[in-house]
Protein backbone atom coordinates (compact mmCIF):
# COMPACT_ATOMS: atom_id res chain seq x y z
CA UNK A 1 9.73 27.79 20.73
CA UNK A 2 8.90 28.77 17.15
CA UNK A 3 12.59 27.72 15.69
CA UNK A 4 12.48 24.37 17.47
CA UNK A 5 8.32 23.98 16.00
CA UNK A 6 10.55 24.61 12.59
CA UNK A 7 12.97 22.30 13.18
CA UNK A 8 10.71 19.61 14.36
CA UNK A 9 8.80 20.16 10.68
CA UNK A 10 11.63 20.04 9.16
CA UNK A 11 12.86 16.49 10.51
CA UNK A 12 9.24 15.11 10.03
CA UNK A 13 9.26 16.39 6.49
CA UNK A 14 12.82 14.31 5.94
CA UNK A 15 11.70 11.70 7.54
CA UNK A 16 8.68 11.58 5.54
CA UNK A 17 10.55 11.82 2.32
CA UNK A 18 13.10 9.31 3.60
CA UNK A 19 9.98 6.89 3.71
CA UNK A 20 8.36 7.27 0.51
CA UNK A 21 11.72 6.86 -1.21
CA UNK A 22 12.19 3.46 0.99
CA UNK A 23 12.09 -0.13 -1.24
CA UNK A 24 9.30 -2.50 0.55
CA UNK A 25 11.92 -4.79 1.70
CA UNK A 26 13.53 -2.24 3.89
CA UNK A 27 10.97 -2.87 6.86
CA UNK A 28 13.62 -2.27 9.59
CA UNK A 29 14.58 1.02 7.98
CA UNK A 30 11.14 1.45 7.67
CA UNK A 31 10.04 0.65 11.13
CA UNK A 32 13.03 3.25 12.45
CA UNK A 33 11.53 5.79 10.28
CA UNK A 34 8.39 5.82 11.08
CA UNK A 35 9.12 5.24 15.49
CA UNK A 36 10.94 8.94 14.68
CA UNK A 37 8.23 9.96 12.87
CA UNK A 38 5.82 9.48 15.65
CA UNK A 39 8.15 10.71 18.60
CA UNK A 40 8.47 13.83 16.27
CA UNK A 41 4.49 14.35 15.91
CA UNK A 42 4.45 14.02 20.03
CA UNK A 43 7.05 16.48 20.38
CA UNK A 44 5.00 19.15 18.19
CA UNK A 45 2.03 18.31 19.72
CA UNK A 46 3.47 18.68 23.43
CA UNK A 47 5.12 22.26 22.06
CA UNK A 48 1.79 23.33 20.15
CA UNK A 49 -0.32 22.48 23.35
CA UNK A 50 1.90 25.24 24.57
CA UNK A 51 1.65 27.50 21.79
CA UNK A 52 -2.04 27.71 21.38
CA UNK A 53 -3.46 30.18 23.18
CA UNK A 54 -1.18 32.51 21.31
CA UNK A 55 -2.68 31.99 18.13
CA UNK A 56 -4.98 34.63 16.36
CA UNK A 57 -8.30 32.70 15.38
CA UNK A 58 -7.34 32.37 11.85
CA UNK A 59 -4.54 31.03 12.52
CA UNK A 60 -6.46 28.48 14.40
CA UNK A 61 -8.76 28.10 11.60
CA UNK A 62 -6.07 27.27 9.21
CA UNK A 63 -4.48 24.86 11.68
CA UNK A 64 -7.45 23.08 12.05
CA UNK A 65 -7.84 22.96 8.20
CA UNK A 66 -4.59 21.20 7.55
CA UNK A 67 -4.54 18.89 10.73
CA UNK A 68 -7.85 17.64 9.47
CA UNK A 69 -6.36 17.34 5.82
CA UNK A 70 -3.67 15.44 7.38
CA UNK A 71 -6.28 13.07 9.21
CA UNK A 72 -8.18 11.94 6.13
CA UNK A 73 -4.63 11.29 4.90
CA UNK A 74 -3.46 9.24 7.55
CA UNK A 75 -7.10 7.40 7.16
CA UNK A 76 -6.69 6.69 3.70
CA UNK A 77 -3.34 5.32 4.41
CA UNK A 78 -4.29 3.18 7.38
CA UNK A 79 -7.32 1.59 5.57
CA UNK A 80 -4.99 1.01 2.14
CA UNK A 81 -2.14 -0.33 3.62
CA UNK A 82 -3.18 -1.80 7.68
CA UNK A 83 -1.77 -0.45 10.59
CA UNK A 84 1.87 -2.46 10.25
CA UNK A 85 2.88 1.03 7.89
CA UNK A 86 0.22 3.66 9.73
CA UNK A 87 0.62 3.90 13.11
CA UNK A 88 -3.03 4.22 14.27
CA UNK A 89 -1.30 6.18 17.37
CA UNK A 90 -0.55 8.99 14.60
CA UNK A 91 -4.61 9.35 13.87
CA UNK A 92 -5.11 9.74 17.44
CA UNK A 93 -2.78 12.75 17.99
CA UNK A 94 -4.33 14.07 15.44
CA UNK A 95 -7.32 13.86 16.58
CA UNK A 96 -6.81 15.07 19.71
CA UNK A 97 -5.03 18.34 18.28
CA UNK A 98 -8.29 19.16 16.23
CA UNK A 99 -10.55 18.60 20.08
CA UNK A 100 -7.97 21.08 21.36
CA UNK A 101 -8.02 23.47 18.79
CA UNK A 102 -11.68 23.13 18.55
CA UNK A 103 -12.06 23.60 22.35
CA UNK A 104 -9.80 26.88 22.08
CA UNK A 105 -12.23 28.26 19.25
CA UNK A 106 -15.89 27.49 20.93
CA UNK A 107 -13.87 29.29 24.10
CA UNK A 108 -13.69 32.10 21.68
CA UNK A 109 -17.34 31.85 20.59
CA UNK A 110 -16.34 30.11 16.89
CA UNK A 111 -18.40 26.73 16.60
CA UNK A 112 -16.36 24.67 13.91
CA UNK A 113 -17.76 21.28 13.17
C-alpha cells in the first residue's frame, strides 16, 4: 500500500510539473493533465482512507498540516485564475481528508481546529 501511496505522489508530482511548464494555449494538454491529476488525488485519498488508522498522531498532525497548506493553495489558485484551471472538486477532497483526519484525532482525544 505504501509503494503504490509513492507512486501515486510521484505521478501527481509529474503531472504537476508537466502543468506549470505548459504554454496557455495548450488547453487540451492542459485539460488531460489536470483530469489525471484529479483521478490521482481520488486514488490517494481512497488508499489513505485506508491507511489512517495506522498512523501515529504526529503523523496525523503533520498530515493535517500539509493537506491544509495544500488547501489555501488550491484557494489561492481557484480565486486567481476561476475554476476552468482549479478544479473546485480538488478543494473538496481536500477538505474532506482534513474532516477525516480531524475526526481520527478528536477519536484520540486531540481537538485540532
Amino acid at each position: 500500500m505504501v509503494g503504490e501511496m509513492s507512486s501515486i505522489l510521484r505521478e501527481l508530482e509529474q503531472v504537476q510539473d508537466r502543468l506549470s511548464s505548459l504554454t496557455s494555449d495548450a488547453r487540451a494538454e492542459k485539460h488531460a493533465l489536470m483530469t489525471r491529476q484529479d483521478e490521482l488525488r481520488t486514488r490517494a485519498a481512497r488508499l489513505a482512507e485506508d491507511v489512517d488508522d495506522g498512523y501515529s498522531t504526529p503523523e496525523l498532525l503533520a498530515q493535517l498540516a500539509g493537506l491544509r497548506r495544500r488547501r489555501d493553495v488550491l484557494n489561492r489558485q481557484l480565486r486567481a485564475t476561476g475554476p476552468r484551471t482549479v478544479p473546485a472538486s480538488g478543494v473538496s477532497q481536500v477538505e474532506e481528508r482534513i474532516k477525516k483526519i480531524r475526526a481520527l484525532l478528536a477519536d484520540r482525544g486531540i481537538r485540532v481546529r
